[in-house]
N, C-alpha and C. Protein backbone atom coordinates (compact mmCIF):
# COMPACT_ATOMS: atom_id res chain seq x y z
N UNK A 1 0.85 -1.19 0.00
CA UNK A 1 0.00 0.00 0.00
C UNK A 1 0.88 1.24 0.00
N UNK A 2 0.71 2.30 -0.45
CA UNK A 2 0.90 3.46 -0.72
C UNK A 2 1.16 4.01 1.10
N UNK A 3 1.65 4.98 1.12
CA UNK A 3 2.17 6.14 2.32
C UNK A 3 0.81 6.17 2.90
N UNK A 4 0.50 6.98 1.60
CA UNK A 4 -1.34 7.74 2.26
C UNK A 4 -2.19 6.62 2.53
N UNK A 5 -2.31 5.30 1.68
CA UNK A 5 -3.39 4.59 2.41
C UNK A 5 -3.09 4.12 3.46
N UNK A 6 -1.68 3.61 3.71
CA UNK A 6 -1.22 3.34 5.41
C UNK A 6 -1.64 4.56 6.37
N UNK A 7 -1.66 5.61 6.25
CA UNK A 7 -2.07 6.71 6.62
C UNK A 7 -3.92 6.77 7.23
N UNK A 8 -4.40 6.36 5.82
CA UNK A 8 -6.24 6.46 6.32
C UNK A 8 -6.50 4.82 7.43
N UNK A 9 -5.67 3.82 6.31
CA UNK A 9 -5.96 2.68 7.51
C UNK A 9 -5.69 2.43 8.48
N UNK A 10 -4.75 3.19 8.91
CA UNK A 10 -4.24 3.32 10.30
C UNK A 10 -5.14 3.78 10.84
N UNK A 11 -5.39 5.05 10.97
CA UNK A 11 -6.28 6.02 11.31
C UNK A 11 -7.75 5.33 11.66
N UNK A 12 -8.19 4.53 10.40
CA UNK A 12 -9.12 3.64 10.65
C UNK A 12 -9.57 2.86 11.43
N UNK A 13 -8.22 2.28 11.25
CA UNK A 13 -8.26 0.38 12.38
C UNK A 13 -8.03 0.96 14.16
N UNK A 14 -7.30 2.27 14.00
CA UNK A 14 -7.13 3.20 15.32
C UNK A 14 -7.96 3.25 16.10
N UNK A 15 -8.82 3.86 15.25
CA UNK A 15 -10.13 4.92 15.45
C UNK A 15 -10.93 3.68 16.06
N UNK A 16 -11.01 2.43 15.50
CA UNK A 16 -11.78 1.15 15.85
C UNK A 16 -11.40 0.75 16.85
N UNK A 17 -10.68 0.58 16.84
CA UNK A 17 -9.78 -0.26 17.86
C UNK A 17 -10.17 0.67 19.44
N UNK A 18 -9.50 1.92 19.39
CA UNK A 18 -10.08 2.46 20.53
C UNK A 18 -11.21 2.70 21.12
N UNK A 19 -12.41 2.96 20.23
CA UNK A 19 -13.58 2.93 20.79
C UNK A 19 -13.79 0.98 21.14
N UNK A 20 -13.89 0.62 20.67
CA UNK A 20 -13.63 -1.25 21.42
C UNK A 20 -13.08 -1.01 22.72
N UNK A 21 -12.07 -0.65 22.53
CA UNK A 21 -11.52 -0.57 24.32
C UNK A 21 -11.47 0.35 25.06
N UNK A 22 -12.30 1.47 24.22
CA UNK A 22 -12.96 2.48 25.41
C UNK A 22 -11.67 3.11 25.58
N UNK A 23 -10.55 3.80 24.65
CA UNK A 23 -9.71 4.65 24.94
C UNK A 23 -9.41 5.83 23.93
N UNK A 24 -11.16 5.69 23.27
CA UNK A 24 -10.85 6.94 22.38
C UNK A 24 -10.84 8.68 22.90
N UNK A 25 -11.46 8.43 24.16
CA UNK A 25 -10.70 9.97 24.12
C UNK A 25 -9.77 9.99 25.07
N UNK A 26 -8.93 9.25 25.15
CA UNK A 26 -7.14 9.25 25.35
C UNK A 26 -6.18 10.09 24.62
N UNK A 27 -6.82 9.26 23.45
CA UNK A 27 -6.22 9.53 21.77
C UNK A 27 -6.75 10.51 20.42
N UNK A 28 -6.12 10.93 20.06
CA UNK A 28 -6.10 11.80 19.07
C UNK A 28 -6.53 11.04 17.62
N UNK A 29 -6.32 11.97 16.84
CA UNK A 29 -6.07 11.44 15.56
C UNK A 29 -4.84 11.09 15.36
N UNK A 30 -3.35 11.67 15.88
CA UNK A 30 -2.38 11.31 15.67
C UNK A 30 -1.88 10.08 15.98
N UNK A 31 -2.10 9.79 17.11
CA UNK A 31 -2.05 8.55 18.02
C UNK A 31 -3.08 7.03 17.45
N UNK A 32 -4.25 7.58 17.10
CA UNK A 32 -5.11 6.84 15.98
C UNK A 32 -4.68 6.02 15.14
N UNK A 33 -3.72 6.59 14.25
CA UNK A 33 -2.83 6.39 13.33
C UNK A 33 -1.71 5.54 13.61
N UNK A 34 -1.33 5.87 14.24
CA UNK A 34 0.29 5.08 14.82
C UNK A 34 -0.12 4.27 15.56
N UNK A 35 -1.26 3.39 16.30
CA UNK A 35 -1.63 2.58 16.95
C UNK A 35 -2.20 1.61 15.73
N UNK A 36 -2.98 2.30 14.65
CA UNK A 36 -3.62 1.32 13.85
C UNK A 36 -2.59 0.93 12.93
N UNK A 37 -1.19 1.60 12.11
CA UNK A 37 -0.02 1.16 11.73
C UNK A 37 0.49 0.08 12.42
N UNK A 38 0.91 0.46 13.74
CA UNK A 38 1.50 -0.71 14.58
C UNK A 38 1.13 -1.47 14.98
N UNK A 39 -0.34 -1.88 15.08
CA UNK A 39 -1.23 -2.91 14.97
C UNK A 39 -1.45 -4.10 14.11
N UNK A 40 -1.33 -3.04 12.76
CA UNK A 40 -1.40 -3.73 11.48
C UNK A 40 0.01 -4.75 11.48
N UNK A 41 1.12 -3.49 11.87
CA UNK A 41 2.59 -5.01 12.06
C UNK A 41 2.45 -6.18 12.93
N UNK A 42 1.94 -5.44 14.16
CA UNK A 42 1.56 -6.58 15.10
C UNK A 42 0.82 -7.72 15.16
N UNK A 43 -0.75 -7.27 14.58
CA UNK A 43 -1.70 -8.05 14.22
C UNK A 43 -0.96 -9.38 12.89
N UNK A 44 -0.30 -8.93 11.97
CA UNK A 44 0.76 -9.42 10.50
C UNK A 44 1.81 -10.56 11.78
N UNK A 45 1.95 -10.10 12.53
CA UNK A 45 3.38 -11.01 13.18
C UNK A 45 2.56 -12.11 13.94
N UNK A 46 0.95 -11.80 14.68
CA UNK A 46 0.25 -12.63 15.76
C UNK A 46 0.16 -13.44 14.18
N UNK A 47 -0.48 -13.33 13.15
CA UNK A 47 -1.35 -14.09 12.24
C UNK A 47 0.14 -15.18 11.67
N UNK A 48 0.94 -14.91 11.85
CA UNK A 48 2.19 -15.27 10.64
C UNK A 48 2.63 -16.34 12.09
N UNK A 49 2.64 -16.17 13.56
CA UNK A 49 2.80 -17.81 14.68
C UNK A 49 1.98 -18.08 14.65
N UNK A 50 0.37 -17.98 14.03
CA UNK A 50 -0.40 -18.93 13.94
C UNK A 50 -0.87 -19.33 12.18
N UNK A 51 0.08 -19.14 11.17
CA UNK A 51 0.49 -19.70 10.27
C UNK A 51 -0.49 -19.00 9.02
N UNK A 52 -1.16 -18.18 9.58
CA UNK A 52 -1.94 -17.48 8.51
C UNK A 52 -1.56 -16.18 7.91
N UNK A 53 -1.70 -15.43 7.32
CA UNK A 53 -1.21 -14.13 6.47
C UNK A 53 -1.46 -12.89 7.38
N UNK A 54 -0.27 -12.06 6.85
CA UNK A 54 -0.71 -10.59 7.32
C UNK A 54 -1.78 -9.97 6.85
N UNK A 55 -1.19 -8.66 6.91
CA UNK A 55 -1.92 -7.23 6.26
C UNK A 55 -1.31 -7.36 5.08
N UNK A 56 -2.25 -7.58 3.71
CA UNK A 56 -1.97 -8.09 2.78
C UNK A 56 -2.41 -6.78 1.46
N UNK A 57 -3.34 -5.81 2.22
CA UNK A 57 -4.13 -4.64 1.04
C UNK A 57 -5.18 -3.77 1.87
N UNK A 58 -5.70 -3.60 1.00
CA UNK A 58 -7.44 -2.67 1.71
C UNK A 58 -8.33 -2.93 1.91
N UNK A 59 -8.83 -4.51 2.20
CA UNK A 59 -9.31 -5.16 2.29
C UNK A 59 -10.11 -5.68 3.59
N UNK A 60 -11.10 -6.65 4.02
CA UNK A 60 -12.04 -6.69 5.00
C UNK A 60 -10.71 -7.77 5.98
N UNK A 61 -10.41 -8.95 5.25
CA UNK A 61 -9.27 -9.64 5.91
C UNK A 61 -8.23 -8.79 7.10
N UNK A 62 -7.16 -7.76 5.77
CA UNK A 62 -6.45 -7.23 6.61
C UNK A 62 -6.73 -6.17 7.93
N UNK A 63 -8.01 -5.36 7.56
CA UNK A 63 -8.87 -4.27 8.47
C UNK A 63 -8.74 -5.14 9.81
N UNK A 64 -9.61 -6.58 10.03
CA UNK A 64 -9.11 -7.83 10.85
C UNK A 64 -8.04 -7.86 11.83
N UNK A 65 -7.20 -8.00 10.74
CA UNK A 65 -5.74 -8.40 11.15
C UNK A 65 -5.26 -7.35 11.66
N UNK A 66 -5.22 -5.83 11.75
CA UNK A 66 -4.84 -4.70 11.87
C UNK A 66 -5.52 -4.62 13.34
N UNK A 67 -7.01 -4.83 12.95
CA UNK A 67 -8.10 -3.98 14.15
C UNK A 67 -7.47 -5.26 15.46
N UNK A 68 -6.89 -6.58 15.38
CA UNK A 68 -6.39 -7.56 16.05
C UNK A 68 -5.50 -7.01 17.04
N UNK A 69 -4.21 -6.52 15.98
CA UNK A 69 -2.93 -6.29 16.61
C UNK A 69 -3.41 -4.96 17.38
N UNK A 70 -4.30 -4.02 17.00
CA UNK A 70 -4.52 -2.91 17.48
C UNK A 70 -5.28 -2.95 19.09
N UNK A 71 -5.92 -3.79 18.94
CA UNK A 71 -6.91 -3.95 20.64
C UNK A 71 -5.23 -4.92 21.35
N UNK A 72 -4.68 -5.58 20.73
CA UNK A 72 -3.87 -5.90 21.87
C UNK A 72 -2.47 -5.04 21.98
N UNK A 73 -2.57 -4.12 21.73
CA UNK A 73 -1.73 -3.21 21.53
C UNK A 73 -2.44 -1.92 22.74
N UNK A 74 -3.54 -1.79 22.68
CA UNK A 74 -3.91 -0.70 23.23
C UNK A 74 -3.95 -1.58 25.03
N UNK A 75 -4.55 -3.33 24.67
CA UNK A 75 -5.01 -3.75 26.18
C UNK A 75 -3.47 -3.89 26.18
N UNK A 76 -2.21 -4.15 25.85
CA UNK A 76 -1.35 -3.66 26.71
C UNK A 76 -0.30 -2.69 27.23
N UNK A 77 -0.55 -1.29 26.52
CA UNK A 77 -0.20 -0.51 26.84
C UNK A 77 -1.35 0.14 28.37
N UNK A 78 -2.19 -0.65 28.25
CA UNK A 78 -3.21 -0.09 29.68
C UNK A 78 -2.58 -1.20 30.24
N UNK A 79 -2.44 -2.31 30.27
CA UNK A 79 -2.03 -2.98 31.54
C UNK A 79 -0.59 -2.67 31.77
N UNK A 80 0.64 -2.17 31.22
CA UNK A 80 1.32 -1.17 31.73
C UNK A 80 1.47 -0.22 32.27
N UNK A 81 0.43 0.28 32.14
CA UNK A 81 -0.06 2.00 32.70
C UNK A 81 -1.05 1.30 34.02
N UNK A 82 -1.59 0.23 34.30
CA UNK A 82 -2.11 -0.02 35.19
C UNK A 82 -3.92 0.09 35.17
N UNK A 83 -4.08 0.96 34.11
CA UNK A 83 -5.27 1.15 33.98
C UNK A 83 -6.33 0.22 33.24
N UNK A 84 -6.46 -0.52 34.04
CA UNK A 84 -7.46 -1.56 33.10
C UNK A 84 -8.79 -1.15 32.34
């Protein structure tokens, strides 16, 4: 994918991801973004030890795989912070 669509799907799978775990107004739009990016790697690395594919396009699959890595990304940056 392109800069900019890593850009909206981030933002996307972010934006999802936090309202799921109830930490959207923590977060910004900026933070949105860089949670649903690093999700998307994360979610790509959980799917790839259990032998199935990453974030593969723009697609309903990868949104999945992204919105995955993204809730366990956010539940553990709160169970670091303590805040469940």
């Amino acid at each position: 994918m392109g800069i900019i669509l890593w850009i909206i799907f981030g933002g996307l799978v972010g934006w999802v991801a936090s309202m799921v775990m109830k930490a959207n107004g923590e977060q910004g739009v900026f933070l949105n973004v860089v949670v649903g990016i690093v999700g998307a790697v994360l979610g790509g690395w959980i799917m790839s030890l259990l032998g199935q594919g990453g974030v593969e396009g723009f697609n309903l699959y990868s949104f999945l795989v992204a919105l995955l890595g993204a809730i366990v990304l956010i539940w553990l940056v709160k169970m670091l912070r303590g805040n469940r």
